[in-house]
Protein backbone atom coordinates (compact mmCIF):
# COMPACT_ATOMS: atom_id res chain seq x y z
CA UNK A 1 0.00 0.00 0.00
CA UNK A 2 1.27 3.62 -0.84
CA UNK A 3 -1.91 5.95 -0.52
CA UNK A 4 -4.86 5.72 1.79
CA UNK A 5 -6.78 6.40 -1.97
CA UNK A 6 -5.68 2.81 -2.91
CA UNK A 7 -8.42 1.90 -0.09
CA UNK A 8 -12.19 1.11 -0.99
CA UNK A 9 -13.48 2.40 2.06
CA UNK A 10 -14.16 6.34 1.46
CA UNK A 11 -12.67 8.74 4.22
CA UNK A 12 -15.03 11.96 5.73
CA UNK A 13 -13.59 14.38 7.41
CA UNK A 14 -15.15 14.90 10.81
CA UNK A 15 -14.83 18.49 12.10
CA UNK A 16 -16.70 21.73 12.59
CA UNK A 17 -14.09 24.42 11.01
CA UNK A 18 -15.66 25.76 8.06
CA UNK A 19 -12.45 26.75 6.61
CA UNK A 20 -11.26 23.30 6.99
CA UNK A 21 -14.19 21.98 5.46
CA UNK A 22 -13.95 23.99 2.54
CA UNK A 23 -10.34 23.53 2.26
CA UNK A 24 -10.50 19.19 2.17
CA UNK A 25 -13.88 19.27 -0.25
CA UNK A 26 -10.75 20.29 -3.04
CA UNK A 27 -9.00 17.10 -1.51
CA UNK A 28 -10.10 14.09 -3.58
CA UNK A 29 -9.22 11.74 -0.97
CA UNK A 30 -12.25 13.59 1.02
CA UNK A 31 -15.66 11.90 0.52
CA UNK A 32 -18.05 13.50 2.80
CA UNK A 33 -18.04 15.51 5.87
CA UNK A 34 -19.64 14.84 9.57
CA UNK A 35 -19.85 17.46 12.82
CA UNK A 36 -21.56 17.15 15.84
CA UNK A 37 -22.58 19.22 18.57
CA UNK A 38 -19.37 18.59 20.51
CA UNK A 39 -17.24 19.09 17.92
CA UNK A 40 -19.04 22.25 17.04
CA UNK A 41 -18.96 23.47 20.39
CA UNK A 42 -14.97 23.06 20.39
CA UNK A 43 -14.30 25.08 17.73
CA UNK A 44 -16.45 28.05 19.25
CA UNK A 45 -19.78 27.55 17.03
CA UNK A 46 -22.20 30.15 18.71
CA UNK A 47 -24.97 29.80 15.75
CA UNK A 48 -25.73 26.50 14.61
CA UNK A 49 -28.25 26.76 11.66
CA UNK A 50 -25.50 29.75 10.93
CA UNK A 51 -23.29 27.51 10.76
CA UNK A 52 -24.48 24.64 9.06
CA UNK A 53 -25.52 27.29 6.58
CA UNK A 54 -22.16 28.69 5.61
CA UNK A 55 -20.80 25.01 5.88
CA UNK A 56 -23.39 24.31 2.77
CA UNK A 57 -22.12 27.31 1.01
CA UNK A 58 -19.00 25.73 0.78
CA UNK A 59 -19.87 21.77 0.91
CA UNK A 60 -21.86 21.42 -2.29
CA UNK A 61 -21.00 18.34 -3.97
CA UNK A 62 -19.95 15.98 -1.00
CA UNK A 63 -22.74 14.29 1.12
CA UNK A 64 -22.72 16.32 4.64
CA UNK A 65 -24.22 15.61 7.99
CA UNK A 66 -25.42 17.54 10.86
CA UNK A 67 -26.93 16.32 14.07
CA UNK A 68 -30.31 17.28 15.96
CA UNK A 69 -29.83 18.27 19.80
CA UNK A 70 -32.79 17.90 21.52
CA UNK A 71 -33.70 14.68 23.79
CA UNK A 72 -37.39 14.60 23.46
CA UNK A 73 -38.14 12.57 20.15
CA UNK A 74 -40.88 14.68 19.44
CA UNK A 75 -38.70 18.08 19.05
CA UNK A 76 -36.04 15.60 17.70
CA UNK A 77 -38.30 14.97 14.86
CA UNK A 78 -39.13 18.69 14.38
CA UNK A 79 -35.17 19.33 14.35
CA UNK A 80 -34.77 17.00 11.79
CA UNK A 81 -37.44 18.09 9.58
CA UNK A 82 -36.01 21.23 9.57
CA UNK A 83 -32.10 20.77 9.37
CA UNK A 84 -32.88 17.98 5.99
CA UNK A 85 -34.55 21.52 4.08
CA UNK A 86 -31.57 22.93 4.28
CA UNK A 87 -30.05 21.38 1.53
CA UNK A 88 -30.05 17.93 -1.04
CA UNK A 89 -26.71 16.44 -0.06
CA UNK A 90 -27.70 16.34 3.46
CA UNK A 91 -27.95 13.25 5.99
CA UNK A 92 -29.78 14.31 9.54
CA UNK A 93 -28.18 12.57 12.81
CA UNK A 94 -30.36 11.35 15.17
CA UNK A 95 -28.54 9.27 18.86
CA UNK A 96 -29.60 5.48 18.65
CA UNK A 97 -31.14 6.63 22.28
CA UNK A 98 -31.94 9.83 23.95
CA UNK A 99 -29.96 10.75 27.52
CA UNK A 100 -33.33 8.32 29.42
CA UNK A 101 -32.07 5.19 27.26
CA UNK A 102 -35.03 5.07 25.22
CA UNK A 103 -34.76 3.80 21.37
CA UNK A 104 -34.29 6.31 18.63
CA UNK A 105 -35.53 3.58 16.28
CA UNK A 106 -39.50 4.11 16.34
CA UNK A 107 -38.06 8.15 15.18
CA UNK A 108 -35.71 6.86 12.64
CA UNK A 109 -38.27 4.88 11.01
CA UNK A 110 -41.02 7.97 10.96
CA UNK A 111 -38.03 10.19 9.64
CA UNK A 112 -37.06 7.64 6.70
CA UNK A 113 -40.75 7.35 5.73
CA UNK A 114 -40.68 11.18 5.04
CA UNK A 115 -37.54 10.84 3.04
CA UNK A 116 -34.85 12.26 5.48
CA UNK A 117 -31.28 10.79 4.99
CA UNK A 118 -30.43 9.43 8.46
CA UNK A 119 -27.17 9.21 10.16
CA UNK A 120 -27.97 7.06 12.97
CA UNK A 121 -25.04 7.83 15.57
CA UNK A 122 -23.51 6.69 18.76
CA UNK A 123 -24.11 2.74 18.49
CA UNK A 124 -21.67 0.94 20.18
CA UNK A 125 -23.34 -3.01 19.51
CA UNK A 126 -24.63 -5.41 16.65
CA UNK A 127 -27.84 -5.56 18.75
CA UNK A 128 -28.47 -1.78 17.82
CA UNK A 129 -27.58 -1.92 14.51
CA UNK A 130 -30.05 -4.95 13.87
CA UNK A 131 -32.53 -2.88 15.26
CA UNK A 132 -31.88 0.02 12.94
CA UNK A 133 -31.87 -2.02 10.00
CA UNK A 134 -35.17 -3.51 10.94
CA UNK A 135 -36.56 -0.36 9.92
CA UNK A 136 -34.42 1.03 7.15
CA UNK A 137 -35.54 -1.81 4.04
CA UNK A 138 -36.75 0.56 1.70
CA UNK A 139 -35.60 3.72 2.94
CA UNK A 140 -34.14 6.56 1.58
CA UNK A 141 -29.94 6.13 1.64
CA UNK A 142 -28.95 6.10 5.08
CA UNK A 143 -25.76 5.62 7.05
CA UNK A 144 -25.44 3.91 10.34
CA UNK A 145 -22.15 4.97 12.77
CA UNK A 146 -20.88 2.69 15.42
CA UNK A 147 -18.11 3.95 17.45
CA UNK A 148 -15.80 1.60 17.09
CA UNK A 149 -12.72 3.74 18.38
CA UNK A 150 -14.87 4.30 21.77
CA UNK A 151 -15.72 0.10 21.65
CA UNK A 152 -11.78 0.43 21.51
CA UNK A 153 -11.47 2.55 24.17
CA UNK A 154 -13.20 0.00 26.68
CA UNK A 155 -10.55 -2.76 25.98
CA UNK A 156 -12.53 -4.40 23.47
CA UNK A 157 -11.52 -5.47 19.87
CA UNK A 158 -13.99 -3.49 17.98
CA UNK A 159 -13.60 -5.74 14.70
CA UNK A 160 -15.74 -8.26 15.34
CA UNK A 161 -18.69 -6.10 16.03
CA UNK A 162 -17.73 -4.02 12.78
CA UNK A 163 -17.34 -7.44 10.64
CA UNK A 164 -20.78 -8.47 12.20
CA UNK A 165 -22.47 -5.13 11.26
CA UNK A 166 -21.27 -5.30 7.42
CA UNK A 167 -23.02 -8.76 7.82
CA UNK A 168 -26.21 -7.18 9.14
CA UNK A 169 -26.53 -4.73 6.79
CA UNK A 170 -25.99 -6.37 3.51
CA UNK A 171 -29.25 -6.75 2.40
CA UNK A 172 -29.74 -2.81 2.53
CA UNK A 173 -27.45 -1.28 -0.22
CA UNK A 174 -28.91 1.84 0.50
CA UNK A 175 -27.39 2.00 3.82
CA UNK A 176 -23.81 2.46 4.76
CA UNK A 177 -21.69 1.38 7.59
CA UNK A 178 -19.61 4.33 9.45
CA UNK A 179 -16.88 3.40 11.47
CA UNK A 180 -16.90 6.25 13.80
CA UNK A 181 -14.34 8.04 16.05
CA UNK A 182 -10.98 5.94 14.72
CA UNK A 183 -7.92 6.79 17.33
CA UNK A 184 -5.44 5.58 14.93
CA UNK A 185 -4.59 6.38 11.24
CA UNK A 186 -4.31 2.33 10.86
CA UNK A 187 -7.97 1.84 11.63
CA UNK A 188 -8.94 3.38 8.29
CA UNK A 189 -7.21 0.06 7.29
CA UNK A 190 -8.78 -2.07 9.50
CA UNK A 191 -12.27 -0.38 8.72
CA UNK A 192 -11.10 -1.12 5.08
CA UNK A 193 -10.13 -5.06 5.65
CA UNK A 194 -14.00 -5.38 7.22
CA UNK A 195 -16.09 -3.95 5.02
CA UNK A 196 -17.16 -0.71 6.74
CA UNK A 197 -18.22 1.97 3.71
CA UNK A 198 -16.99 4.54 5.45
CA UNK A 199 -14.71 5.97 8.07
CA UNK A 200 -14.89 9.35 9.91
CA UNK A 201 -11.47 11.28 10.41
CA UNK A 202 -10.42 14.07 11.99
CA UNK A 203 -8.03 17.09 10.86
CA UNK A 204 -5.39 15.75 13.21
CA UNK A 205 -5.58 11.71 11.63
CA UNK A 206 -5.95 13.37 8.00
CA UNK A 207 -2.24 14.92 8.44
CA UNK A 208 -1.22 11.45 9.12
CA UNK A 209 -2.92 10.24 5.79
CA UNK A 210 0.50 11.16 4.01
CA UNK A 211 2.72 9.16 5.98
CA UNK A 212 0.58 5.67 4.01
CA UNK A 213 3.59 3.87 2.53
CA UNK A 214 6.40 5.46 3.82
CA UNK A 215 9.74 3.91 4.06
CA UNK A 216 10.07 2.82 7.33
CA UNK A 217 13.96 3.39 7.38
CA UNK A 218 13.57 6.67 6.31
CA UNK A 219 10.53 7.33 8.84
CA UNK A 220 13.38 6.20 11.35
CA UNK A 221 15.99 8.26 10.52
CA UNK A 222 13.76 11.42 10.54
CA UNK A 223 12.93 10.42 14.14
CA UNK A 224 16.25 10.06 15.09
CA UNK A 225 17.33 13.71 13.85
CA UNK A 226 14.21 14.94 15.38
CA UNK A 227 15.46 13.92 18.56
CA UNK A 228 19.18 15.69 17.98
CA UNK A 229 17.68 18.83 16.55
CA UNK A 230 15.41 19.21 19.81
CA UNK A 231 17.66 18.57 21.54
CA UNK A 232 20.10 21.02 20.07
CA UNK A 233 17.61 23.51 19.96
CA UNK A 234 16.92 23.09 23.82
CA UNK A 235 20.47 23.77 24.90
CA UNK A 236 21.16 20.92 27.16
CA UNK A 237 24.10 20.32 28.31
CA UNK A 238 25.58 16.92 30.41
């Protein structure tokens, strides 16, 4: 492997800077773009329908998708509604539960019979994404994100749940497989080697994207005189 664009799954950038955005929709390894209200709250977003706004000023050709905030599935619905007029390439969020534990799914199904582009988020288990997919046969093209980098973060191998998911939602080729919140640059090659559609990276991971196929020698070497120019550079003395 030389190039992360020698991969089938497609990378989209995950971020809320809109400069950034606009800046990676020229970069062809960029597929599509995800935020969330976290993520938008980081980089100082004050105005979010301002914001998602002037993100699809910029983001016109690359599928885009922005995430309700409310926790009662009634004003969840009305969010949703309203974020999917804002534009054609867009796919509405909605949590696989609220904050009280209770299923998204009964929404998600309501939402894809009116023809809103879901982006079920925050699964973490197969048994959530069977329950999505009970209700997605037929509807409009839909992706479904399971964290696998926070599975990861519990000491779990999130590969077989990812492998299990692809699995569960092959008979839907309307809906694509996220793997969401990677920690590594290597898991866009492990989301690759299972199947997954589609992987979310950040800003900081798609710096990293250059370094796919690099001589390792060389990679060494630069370490090494990293080491003796900081070291230079910070005056010590034995």
């Amino acid at each position: 492997m030389t190039a992360a664009s020698e991969l089938n799954v497609k990378i989209f950038a995950d971020g809320a800077d809109v400069a950034e955005m606009a800046s990676a929709a020229r970069n062809p390894m960029i597929r599509g773009f995800t935020t969330n209200p976290t993520l938008m709250r980081k980089a100082g977003v004050a105005d979010y329908e301002a914001f998602a706004k002037e993100a699809l000023a910029k983001i016109t050709e690359h599928p885009i998708s922005f995430e309700v905030f409310a926790d009662d599935f009634a004003e969840m619905e009305r969010q949703a509604l309203k974020i999917n007029s804002w534009g054609s390439n867009l796919y509405v969020k909605i949590p696989i539960t609220n904050t009280q534990a209770e299923s998204a799914v009964p929404l998600i199904a309501r939402l894809a019979d009116q023809g809103v582009k879901v982006n079920v988020t925050a699964a973490m288990t197969v048994d959530q994404v069977k329950a999505v997919a009970a209700v997605l046969d037929g509807s409009p093209p839909a992706y479904v994100s399971v964290f696998a980098g926070r599975v990861a973060d519990t000491g779990r191998d999130p590969e077989p749940v990812m492998l299990e998911a692809v699995k569960v939602l092959a008979d839907l080729p309307q809906v694509e497989l996220i793997w969401a919140s990677p920690r590594e640059v290597y898991d866009i090659v492990r989301a690759d080697k299972v199947g997954c559609h589609i992987i979310t990276v950040t800003y900081d991971l798609l710096k990293k994207a250059d370094l796919f196929g690099k001589d390792l020698d060389t990679f060494s070497l630069e370490t090494v005189q990293m080491f003796y120019n900081d070291a230079r550079s910070a005056g010590y003395a034995l």
